[in-house]
Structures are given as C-alpha cells and as structure tokens.
C-alpha atoms as a PDB file:
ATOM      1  CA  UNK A   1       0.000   0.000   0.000  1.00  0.00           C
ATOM      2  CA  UNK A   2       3.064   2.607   0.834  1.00  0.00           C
ATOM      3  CA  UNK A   3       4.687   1.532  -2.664  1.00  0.00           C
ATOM      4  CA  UNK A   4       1.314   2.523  -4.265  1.00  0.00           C
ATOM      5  CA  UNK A   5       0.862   5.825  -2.374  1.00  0.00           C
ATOM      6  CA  UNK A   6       4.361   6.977  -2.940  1.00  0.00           C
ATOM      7  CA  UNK A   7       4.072   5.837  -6.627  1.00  0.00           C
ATOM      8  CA  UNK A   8       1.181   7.830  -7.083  1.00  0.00           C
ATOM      9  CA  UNK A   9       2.726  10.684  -4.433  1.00  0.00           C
ATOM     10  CA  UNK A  10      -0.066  10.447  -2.174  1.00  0.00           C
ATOM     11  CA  UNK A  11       0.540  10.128   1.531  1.00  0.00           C
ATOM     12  CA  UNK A  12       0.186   6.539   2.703  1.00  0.00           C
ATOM     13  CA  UNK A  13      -1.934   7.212   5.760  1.00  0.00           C
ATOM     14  CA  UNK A  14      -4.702   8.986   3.426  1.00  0.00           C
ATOM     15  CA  UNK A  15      -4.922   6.125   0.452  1.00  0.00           C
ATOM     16  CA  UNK A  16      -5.133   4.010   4.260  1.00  0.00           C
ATOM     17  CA  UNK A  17      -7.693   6.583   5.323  1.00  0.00           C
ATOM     18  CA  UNK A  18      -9.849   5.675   1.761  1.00  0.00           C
ATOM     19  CA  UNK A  19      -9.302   1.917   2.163  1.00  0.00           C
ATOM     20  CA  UNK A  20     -10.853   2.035   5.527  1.00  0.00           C
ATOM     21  CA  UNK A  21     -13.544   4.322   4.478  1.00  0.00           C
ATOM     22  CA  UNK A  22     -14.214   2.290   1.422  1.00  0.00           C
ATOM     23  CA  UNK A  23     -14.568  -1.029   3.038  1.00  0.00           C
ATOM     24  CA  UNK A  24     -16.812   0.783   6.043  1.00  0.00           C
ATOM     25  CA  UNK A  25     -19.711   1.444   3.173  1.00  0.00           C
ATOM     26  CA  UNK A  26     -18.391   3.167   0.051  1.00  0.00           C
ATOM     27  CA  UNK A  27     -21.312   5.767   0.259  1.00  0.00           C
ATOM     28  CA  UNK A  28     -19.290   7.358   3.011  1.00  0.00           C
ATOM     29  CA  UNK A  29     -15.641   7.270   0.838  1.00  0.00           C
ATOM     30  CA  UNK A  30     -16.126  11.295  -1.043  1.00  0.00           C
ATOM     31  CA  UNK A  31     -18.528  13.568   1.778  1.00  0.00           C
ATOM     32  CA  UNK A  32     -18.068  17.008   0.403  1.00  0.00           C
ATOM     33  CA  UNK A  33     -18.160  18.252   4.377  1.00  0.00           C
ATOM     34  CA  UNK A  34     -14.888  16.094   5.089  1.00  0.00           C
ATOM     35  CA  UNK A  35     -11.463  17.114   4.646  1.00  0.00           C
ATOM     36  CA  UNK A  36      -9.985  14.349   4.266  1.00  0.00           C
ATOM     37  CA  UNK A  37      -6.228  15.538   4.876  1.00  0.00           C
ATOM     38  CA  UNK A  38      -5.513  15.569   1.326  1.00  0.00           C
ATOM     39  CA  UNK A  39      -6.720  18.794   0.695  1.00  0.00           C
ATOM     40  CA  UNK A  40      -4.581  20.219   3.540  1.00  0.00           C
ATOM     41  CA  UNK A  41      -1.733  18.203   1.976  1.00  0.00           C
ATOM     42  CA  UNK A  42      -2.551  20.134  -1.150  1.00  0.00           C
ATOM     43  CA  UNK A  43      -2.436  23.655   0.667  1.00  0.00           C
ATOM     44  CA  UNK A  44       0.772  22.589   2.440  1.00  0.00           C
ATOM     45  CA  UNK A  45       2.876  22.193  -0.475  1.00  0.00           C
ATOM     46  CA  UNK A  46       0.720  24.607  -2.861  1.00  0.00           C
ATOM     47  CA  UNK A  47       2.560  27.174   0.128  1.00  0.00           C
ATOM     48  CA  UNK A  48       5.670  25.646   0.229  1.00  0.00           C
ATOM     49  CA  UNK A  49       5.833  25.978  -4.015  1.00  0.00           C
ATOM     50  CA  UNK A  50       4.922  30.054  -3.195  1.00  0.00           C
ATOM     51  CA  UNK A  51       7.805  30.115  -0.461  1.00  0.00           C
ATOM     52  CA  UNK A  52      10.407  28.448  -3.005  1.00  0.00           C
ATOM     53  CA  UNK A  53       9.313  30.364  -5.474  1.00  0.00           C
ATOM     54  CA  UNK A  54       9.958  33.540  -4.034  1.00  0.00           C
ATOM     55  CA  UNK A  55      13.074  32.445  -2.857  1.00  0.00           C
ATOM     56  CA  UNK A  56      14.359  31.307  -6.323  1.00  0.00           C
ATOM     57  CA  UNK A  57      13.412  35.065  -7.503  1.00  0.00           C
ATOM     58  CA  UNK A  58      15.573  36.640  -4.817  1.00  0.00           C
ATOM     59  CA  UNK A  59      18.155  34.356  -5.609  1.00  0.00           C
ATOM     60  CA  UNK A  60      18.138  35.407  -9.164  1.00  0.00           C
ATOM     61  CA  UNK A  61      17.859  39.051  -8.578  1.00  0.00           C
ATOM     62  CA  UNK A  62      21.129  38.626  -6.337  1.00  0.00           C
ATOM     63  CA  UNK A  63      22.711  36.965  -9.140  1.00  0.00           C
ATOM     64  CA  UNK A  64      22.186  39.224 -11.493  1.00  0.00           C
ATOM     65  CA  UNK A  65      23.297  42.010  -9.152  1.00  0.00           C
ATOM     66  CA  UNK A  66      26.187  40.332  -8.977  1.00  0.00           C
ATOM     67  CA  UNK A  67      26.881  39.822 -12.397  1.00  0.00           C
ATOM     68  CA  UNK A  68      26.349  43.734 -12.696  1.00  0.00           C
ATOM     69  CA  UNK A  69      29.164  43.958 -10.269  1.00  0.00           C
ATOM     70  CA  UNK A  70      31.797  41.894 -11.784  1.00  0.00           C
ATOM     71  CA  UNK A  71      31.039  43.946 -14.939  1.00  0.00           C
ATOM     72  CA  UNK A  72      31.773  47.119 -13.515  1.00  0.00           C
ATOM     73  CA  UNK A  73      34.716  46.100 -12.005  1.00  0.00           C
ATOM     74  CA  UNK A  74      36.325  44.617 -15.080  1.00  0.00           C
ATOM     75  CA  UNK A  75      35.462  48.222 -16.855  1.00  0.00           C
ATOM     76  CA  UNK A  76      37.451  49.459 -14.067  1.00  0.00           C
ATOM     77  CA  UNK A  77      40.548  47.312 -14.209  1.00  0.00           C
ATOM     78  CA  UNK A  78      40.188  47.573 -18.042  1.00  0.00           C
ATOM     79  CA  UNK A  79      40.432  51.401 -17.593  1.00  0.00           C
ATOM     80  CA  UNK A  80      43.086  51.579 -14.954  1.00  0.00           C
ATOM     81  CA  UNK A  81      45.381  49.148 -16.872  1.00  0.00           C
ATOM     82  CA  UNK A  82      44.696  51.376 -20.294  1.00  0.00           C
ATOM     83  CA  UNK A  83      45.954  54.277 -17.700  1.00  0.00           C
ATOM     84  CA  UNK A  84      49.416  52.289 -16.824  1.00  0.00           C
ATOM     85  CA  UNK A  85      49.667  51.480 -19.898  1.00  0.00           C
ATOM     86  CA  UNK A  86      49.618  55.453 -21.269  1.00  0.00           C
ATOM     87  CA  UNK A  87      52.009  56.643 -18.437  1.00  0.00           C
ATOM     88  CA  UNK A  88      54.510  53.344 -19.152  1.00  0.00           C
ATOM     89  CA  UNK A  89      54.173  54.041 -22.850  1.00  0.00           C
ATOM     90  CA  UNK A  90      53.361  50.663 -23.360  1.00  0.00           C
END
C-alpha cells in the first residue's frame, strides 16, 4: 500500500484513510463536508511551491546584481590598466 501511495505521491496514511472508508460502506468514501487531509496536503505544499518560489526570484535578482558587479569592475581594471599602460608608454 506505501509503494502505491508513494508511486502515485499520495501520503500513505490517506490512500489508508480511503481503504478504511471504502470497506466501512463506500457511500461514506467522497462527503463534500470532510477534509480528508488531502486537501490540507494540497495547501501545504501549494505554500511551500509560493515560499520556493519567491526564494528562487531573490536568488536570481542577487545573481544578477552580482553579475552587474563583476562587470563594472572589469570596466574598471580595463580602464586603470589602459591608464598604466599610457604613463609606461606601453
């Protein structure tokens, strides 16, 4: 039953959960009123996807900042050596 569930990524106690439920009357299996722990499953990861999310678009803000960085400093060193390189006569 665990192979199945993480097969399928589904947590094993809630295809457990529908077994039980199923073989207690399947009228009872799918009430509308009952949250039956996959839906807060679903709201767990839908805000963990938000929080990475996020994350990866700070991350690539940063790395683009530094990228903008590095640039400007090889200008400079490109500059300064051009400047030795006028008063060395090279």
């Amino acid at each position: 039953m665990s192979h199945v569930a993480r097969l399928h990524e589904v947590s094993p106690s809630l295809v457990f959960h529908w077994r039980r439920v199923l073989t207690n009357g399947g009228k009872d299996a799918v009430r509308p009123d009952e949250d039956d722990g996959g839906s807060r499953e679903l709201r767990a990861l839908d805000a963990r996807v938000r929080e990475l999310e996020s994350l990866l678009a700070k991350t690539m803000l940063e790395i683009d900042n530094v990228r903008e960085e590095l640039r400007a400093a090889l200008e400079r060193r490109v500059e300064a050596a051009a400047i030795v390189d006028a008063r060395t006569g090279n």
